[in-house]
Protein backbone atom coordinates (compact mmCIF):
# COMPACT_ATOMS: atom_id res chain seq x y z
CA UNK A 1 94.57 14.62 73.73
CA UNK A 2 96.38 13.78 70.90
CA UNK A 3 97.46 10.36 72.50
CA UNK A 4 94.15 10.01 72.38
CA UNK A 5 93.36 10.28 69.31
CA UNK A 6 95.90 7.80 68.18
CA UNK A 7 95.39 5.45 70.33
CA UNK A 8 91.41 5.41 69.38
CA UNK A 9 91.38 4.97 65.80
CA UNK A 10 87.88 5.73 63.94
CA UNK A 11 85.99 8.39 62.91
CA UNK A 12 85.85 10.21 66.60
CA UNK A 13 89.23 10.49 67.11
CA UNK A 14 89.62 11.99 63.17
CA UNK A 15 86.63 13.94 63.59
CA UNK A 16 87.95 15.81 67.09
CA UNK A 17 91.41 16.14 65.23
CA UNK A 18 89.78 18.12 61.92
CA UNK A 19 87.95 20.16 64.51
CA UNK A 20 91.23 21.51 66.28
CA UNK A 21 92.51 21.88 62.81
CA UNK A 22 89.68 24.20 61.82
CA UNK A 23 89.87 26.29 65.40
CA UNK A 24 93.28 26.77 64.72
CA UNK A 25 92.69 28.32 61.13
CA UNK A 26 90.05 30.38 62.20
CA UNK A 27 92.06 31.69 65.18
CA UNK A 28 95.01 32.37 62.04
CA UNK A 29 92.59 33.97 60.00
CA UNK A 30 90.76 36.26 62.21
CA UNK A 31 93.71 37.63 64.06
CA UNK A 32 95.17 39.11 61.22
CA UNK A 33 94.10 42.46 61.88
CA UNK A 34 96.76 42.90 64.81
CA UNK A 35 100.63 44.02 63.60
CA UNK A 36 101.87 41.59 61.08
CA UNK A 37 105.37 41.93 63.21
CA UNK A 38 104.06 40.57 66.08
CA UNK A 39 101.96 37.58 63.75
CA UNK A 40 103.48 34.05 64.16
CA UNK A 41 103.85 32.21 61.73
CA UNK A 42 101.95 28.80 62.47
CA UNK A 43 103.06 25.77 60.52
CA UNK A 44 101.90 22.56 59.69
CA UNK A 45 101.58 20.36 63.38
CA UNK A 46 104.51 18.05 63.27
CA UNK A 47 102.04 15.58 65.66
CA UNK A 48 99.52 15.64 63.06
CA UNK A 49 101.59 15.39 59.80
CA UNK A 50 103.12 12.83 62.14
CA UNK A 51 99.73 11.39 63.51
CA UNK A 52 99.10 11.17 59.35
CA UNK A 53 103.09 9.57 58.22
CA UNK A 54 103.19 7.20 61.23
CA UNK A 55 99.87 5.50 61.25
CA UNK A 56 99.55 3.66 57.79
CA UNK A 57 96.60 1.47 59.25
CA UNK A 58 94.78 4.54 59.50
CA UNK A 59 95.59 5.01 55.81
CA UNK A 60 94.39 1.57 55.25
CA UNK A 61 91.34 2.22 56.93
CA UNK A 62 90.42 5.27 55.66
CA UNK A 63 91.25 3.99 51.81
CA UNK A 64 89.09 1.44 52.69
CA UNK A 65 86.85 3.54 53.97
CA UNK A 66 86.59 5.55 50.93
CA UNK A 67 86.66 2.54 48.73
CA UNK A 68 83.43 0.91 50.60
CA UNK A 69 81.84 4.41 50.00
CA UNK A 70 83.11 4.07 46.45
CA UNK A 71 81.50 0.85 45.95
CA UNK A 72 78.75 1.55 47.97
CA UNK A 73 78.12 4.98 45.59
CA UNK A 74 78.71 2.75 42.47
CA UNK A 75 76.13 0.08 44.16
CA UNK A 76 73.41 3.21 44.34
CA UNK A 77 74.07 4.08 40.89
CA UNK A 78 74.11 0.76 39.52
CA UNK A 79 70.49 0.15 41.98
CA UNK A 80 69.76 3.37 40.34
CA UNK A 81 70.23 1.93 36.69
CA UNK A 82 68.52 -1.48 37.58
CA UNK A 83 65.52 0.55 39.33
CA UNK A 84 65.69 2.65 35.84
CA UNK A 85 65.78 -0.22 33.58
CA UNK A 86 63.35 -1.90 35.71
CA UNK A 87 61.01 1.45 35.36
CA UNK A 88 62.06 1.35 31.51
CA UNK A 89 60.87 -2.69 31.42
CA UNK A 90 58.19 -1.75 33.10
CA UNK A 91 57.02 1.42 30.78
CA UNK A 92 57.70 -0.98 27.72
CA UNK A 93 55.87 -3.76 29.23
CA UNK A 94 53.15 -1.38 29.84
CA UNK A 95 53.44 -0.05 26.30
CA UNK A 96 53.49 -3.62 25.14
CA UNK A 97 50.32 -3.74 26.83
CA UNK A 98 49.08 -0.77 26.01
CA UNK A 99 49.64 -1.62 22.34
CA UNK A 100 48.23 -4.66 22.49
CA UNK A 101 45.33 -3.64 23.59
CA UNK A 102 44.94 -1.04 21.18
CA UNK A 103 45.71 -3.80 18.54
CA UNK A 104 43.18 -5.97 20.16
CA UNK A 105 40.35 -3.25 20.67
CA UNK A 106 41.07 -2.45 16.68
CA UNK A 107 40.71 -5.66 15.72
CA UNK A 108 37.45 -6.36 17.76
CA UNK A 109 36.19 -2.93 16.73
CA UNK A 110 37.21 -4.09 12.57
CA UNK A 111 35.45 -7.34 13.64
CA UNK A 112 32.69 -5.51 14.53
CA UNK A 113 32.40 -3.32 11.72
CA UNK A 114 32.75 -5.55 9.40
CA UNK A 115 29.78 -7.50 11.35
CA UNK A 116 27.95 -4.13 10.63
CA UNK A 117 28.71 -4.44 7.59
CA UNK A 118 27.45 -7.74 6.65
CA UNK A 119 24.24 -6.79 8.60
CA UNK A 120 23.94 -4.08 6.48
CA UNK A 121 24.57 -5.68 3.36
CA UNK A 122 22.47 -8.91 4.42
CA UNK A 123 19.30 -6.44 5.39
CA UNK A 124 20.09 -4.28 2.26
CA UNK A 125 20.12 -7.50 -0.07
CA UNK A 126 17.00 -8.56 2.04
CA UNK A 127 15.47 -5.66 1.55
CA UNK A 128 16.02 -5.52 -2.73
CA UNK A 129 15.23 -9.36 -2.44
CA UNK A 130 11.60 -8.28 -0.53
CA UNK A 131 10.97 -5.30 -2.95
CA UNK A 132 12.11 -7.73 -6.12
CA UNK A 133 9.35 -9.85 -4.39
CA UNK A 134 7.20 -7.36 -4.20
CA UNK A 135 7.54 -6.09 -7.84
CA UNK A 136 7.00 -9.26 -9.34
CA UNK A 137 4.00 -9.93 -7.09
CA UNK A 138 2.76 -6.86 -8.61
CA UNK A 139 3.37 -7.59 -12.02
CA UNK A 140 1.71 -11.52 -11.23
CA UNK A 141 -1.15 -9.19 -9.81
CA UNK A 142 -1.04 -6.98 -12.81
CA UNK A 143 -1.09 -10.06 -15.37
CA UNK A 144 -3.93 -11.71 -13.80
CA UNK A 145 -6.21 -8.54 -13.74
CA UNK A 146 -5.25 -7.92 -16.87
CA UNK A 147 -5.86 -11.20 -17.82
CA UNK A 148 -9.03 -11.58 -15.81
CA UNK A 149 -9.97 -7.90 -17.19
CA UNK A 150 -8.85 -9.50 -21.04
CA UNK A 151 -11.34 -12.79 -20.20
CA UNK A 152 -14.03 -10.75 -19.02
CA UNK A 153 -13.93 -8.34 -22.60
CA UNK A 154 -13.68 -11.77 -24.41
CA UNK A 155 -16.02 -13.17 -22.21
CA UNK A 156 -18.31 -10.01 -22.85
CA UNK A 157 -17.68 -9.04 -26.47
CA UNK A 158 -18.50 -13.20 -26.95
CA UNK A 159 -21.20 -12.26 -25.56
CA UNK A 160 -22.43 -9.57 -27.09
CA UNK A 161 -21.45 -11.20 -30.44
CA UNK A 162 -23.52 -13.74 -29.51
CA UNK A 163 -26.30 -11.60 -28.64
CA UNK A 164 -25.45 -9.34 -31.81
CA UNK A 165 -25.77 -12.58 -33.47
CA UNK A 166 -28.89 -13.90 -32.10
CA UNK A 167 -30.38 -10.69 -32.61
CA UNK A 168 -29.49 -10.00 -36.00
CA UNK A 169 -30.83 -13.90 -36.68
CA UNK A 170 -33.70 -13.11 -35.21
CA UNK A 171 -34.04 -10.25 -37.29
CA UNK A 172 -33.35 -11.89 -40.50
CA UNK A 173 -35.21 -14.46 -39.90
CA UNK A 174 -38.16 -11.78 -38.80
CA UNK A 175 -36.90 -9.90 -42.34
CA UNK A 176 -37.82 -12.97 -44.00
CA UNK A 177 -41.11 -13.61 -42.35
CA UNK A 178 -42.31 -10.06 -42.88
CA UNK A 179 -40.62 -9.44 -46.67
CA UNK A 180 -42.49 -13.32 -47.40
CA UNK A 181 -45.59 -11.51 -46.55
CA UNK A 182 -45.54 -8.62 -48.34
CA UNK A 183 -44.34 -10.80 -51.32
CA UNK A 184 -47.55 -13.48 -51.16
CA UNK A 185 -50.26 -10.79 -50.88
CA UNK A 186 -49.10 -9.11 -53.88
CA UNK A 187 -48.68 -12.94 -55.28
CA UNK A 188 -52.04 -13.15 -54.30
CA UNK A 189 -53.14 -10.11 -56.27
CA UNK A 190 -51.21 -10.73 -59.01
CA UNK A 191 -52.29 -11.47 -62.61
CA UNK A 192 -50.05 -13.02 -65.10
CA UNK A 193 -50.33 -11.96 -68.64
CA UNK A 194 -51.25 -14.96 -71.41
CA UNK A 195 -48.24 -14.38 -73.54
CA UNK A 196 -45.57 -14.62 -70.04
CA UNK A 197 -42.96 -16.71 -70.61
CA UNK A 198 -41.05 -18.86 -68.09
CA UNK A 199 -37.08 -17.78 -66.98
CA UNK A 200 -37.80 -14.10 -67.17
CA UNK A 201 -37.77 -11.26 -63.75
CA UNK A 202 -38.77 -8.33 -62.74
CA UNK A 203 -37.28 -6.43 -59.58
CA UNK A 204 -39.96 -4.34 -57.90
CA UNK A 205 -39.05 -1.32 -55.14
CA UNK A 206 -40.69 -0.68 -52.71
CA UNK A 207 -40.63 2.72 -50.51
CA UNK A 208 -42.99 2.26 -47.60
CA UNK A 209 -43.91 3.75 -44.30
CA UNK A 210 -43.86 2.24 -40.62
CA UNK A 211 -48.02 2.00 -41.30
CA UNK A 212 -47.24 -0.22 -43.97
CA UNK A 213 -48.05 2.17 -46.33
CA UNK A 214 -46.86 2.66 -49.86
CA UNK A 215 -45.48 5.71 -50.63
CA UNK A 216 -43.93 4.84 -53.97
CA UNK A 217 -43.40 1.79 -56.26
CA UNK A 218 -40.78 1.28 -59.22
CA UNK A 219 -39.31 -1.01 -61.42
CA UNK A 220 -35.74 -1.15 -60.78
CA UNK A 221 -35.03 -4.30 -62.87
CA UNK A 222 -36.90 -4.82 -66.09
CA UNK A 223 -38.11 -8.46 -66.71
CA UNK A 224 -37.79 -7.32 -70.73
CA UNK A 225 -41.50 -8.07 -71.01
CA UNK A 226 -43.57 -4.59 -70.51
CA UNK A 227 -47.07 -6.48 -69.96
CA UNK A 228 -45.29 -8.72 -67.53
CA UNK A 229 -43.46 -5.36 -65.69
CA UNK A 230 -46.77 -3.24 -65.68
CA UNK A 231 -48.65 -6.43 -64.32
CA UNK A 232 -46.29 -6.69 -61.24
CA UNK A 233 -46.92 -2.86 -60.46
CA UNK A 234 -51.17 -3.38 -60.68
CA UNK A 235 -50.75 -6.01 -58.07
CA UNK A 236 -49.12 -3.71 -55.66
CA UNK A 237 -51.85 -1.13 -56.40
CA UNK A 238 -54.25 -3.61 -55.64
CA UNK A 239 -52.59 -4.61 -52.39
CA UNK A 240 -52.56 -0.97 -51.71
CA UNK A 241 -51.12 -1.06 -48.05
CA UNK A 242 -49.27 -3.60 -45.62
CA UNK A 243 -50.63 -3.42 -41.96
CA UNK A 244 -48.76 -5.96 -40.54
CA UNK A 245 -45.57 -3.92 -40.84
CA UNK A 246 -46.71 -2.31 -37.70
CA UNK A 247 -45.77 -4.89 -35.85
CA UNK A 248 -42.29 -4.52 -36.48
CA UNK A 249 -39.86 -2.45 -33.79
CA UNK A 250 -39.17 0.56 -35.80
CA UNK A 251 -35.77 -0.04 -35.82
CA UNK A 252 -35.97 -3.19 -37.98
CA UNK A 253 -38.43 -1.31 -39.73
CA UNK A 254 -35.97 1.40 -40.86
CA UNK A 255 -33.17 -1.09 -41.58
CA UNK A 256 -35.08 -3.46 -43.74
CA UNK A 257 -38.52 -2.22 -45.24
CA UNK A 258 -38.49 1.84 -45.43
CA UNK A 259 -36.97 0.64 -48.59
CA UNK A 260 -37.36 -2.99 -49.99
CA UNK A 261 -36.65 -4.68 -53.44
CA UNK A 262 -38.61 -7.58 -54.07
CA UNK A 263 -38.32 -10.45 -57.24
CA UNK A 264 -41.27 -11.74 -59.22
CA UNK A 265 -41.44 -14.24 -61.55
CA UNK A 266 -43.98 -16.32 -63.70
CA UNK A 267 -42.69 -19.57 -61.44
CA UNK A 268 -44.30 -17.55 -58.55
CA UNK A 269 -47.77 -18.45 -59.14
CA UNK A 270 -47.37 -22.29 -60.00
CA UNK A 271 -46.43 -22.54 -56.27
């Protein structure tokens, strides 16, 4: 069997040998229990130590052997390493990536908010530019009504003035008309005294009622001349009353004639 073994070199022919081996320890091992003076001592096989001293190919072969496995362990590992640094590549090219894309999606999403941003700031500055509008449309609005409001006082205080105007004319010159009246009928019932002298005046007042009647009569202004003073008050006895005054709207009435102050003098009758 052994022959055989030799003769076919490989792994059978070691494998069948290692088995025999082993059977042979195990036979060794278990039969201790019987009388250690009848145990036998089993050496070493001299055919295998000589099987393993005489056939150095077999050496070769199994160095080689054990250097292919060797090589072919350090080949795994280093495949390992290359499949790891290929995984590690690949995790930092991902993570490259990965951060990239972060770094891209922050920048769109600082792009973006600062286009917010501007939005906001373009509708906020819109919106103070439309209320600015708005205020000074107001105050445009306010100016012209105020002006408009400021024309139409004007417009109506010119009027009234004008009215005010044209009605106190009218009542002057109605004053006049009504005071030259009174004044020519007591002209006209007047009678100058012989010694009368030219230049001299009496002022005559006059407290009447809206009848036109006289309710009292003075000389406020003394001409200097008694005859020519006393002959100023006959004449307004003899005139006695003034009718016409009712004619006049009481109102002018009370304003010019409940009390009037009239001037003679001598000139008055060489009209």
């Amino acid at each position: 069997m052994m022959h055989w073994l030799l003769k076919n070199e490989g792994y059978p022919p070691a494998v069948v040998a290692a088995m025999v081996l082993h059977v042979i320890l195990l036979w060794i091992i278990f039969d201790r229990s019987e009388d250690r003076p009848n145990q036998v001592r089993i050496e070493r096989p001299a055919i295998v130590a000589a099987t393993v001293q005489a056939n150095p190919q077999r050496m070769r072969r199994v160095e080689q052997l054990e250097l292919q496995r060797q090589q072919q362990r350090q080949q795994a590992a280093r495949e390992q390493e290359r499949k790891r640094e290929q995984t590690r590549e690949q995790e930092r090219a991902q993570q490259e990536v990965r951060q990239r894309e972060q770094k891209e999606e922050a920048d769109r999403q600082r792009v973006a908010q600062q286009k917010r941003e501007q939005e906001q700031d373009r509708t906020r500055k819109q919106e103070q530019e439309r209320q600015q509008r708005a205020v000074r449309e107001q105050e445009q609005q306010r100016q012209q009504q105020a002006a408009r409001e400021q024309a139409q006082r004007e417009a109506e205080l010119a009027s009234q003035q004008a009215a005010a105007q044209q009605a106190l004319t009218e009542e002057q010159q109605l004053v006049a008309q009504y005071a030259a009246i009174i004044h020519d009928l007591i002209t006209q019932n007047w009678q100058l005294p012989p010694n009368a002298r030219n230049g001299i005046l009496a002022v005559v007042e006059l407290r009447l009622t809206p009848t036109g009647e006289i309710i009292q009569k003075n000389i406020v202004q003394g001409s200097g001349d008694a005859l020519f003073d006393r002959s100023v008050l006959q004449a307004v006895e003899r005139v006695g009353s003034f009718p016409e005054l009712k004619e006049l709207p009481i109102a002018v009435f009370e304003r010019n004639f409940r009390q009037i102050a009239l001037e003679f003098t001598p000139q008055d009758l060489l009209r």
